[in-house]
C-alpha atoms as a PDB file:
ATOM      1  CA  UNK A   1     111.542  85.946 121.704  1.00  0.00           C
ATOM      2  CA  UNK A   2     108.515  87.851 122.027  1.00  0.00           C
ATOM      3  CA  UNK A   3     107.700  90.687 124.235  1.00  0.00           C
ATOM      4  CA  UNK A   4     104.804  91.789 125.953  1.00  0.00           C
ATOM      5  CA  UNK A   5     103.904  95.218 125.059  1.00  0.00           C
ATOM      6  CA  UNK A   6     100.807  97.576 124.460  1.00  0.00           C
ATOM      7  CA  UNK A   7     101.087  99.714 121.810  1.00  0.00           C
ATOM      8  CA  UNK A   8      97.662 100.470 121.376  1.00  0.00           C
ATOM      9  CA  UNK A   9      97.046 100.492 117.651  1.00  0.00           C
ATOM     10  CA  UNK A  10      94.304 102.929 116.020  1.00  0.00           C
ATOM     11  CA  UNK A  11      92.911 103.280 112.281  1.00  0.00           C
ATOM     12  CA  UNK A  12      91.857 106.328 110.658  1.00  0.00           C
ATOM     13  CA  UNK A  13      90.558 106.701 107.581  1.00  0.00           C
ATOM     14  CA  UNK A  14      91.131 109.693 106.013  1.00  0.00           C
ATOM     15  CA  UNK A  15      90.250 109.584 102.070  1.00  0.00           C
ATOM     16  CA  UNK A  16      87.862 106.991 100.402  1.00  0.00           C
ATOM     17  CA  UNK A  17      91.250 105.805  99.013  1.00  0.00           C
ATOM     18  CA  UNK A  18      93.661 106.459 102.334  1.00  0.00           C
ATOM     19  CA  UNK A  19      93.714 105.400 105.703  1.00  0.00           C
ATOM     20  CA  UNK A  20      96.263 105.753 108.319  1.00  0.00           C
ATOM     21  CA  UNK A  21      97.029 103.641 110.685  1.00  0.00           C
ATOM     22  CA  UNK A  22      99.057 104.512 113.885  1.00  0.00           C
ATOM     23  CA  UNK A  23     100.401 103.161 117.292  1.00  0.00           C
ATOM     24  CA  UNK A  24     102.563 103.956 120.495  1.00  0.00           C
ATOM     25  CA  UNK A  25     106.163 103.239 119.570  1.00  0.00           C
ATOM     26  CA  UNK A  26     107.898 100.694 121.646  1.00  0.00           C
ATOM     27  CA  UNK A  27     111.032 102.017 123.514  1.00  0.00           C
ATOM     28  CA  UNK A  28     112.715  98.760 122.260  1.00  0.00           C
ATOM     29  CA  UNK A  29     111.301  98.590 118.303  1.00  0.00           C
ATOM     30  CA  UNK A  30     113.509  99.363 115.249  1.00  0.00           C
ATOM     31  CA  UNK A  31     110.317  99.011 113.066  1.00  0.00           C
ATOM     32  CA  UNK A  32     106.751  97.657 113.153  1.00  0.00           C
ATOM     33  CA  UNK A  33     104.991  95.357 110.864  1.00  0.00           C
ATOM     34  CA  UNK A  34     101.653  96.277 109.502  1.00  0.00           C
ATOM     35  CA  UNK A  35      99.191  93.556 108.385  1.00  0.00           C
ATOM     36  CA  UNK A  36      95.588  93.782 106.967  1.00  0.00           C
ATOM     37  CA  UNK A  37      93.500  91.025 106.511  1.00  0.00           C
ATOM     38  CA  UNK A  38      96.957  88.705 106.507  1.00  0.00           C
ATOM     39  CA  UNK A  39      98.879  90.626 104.211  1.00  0.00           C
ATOM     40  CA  UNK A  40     101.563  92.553 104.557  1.00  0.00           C
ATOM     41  CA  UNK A  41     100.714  96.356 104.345  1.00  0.00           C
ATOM     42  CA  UNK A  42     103.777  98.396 105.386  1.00  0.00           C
ATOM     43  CA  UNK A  43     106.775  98.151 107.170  1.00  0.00           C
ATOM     44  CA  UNK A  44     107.812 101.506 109.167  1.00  0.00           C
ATOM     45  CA  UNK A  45     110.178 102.922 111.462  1.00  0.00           C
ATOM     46  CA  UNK A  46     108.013 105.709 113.076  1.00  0.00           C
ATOM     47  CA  UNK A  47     104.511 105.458 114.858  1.00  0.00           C
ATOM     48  CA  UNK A  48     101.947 105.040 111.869  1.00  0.00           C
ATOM     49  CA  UNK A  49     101.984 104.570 107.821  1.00  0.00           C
ATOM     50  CA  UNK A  50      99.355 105.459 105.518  1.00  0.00           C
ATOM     51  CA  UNK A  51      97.699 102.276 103.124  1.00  0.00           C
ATOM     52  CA  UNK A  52      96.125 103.404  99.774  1.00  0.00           C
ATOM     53  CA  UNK A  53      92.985 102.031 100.980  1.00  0.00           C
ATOM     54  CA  UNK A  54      90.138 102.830 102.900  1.00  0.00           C
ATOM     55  CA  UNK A  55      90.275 100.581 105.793  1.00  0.00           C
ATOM     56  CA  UNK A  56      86.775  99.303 107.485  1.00  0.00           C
ATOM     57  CA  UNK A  57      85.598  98.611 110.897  1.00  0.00           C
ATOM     58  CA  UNK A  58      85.611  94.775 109.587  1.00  0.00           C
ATOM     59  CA  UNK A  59      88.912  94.869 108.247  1.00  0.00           C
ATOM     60  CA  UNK A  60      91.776  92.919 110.326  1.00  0.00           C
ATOM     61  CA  UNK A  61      94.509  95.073 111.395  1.00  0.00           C
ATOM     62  CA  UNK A  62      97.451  93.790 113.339  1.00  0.00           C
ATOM     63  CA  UNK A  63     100.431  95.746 114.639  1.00  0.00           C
ATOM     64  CA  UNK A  64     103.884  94.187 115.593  1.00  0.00           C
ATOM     65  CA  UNK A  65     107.063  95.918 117.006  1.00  0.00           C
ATOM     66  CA  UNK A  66     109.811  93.931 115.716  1.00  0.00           C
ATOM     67  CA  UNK A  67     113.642  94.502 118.117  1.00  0.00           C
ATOM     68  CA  UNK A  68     117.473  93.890 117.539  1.00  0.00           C
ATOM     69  CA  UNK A  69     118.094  90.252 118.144  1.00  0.00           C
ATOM     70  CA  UNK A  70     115.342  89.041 116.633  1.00  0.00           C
ATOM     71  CA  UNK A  71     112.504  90.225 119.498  1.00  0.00           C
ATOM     72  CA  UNK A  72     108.989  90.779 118.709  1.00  0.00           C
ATOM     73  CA  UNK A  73     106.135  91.842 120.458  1.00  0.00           C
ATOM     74  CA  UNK A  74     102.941  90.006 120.461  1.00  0.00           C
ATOM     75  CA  UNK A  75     100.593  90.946 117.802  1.00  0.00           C
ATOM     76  CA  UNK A  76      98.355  93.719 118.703  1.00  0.00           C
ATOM     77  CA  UNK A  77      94.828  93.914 117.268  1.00  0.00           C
ATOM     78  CA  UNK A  78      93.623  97.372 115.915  1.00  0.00           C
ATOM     79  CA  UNK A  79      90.571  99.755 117.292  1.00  0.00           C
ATOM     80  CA  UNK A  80      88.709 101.820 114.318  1.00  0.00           C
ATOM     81  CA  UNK A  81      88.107 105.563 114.835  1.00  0.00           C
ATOM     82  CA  UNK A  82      86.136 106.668 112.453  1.00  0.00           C
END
């Protein structure tokens, strides 16, 4: 089942080798998936994870809250703040 939700998902980078990546939690979420470029980057419980990895305007960041009983929210596209 997926669920419609915005949880507006932002990448910083802070080191040439570190970037963070963050998000609004989801009131329904017991973790979020973190993909870049279509592999898996982290797996977290809270709002945002650090990658060991500057990440790029042109890299392809998706977010997705994943719930009890198997509910996920759609996957939400990253915007780069440099």
């Amino acid at each position: 089942m997926v669920t419609h939700v915005n949880i507006s998902v932002i990448v910083t980078p802070v080191a040439p080798t570190l970037s963070t990546i963050s998000w609004k939690t989801d009131p329904s979420a017991i973790r979020y998936q973190v993909n870049i470029d279509g592999k898996l980057a982290c797996i977290s419980t809270t709002n945002s994870c650090n990658v060991l990895q500057l990440v790029g305007p042109a890299a392809d960041v998706k977010v997705q809250a994943k719930g009890n009983s198997q509910t996920e929210s759609a996957v939400v596209d990253a915007a780069y703040v440099a």
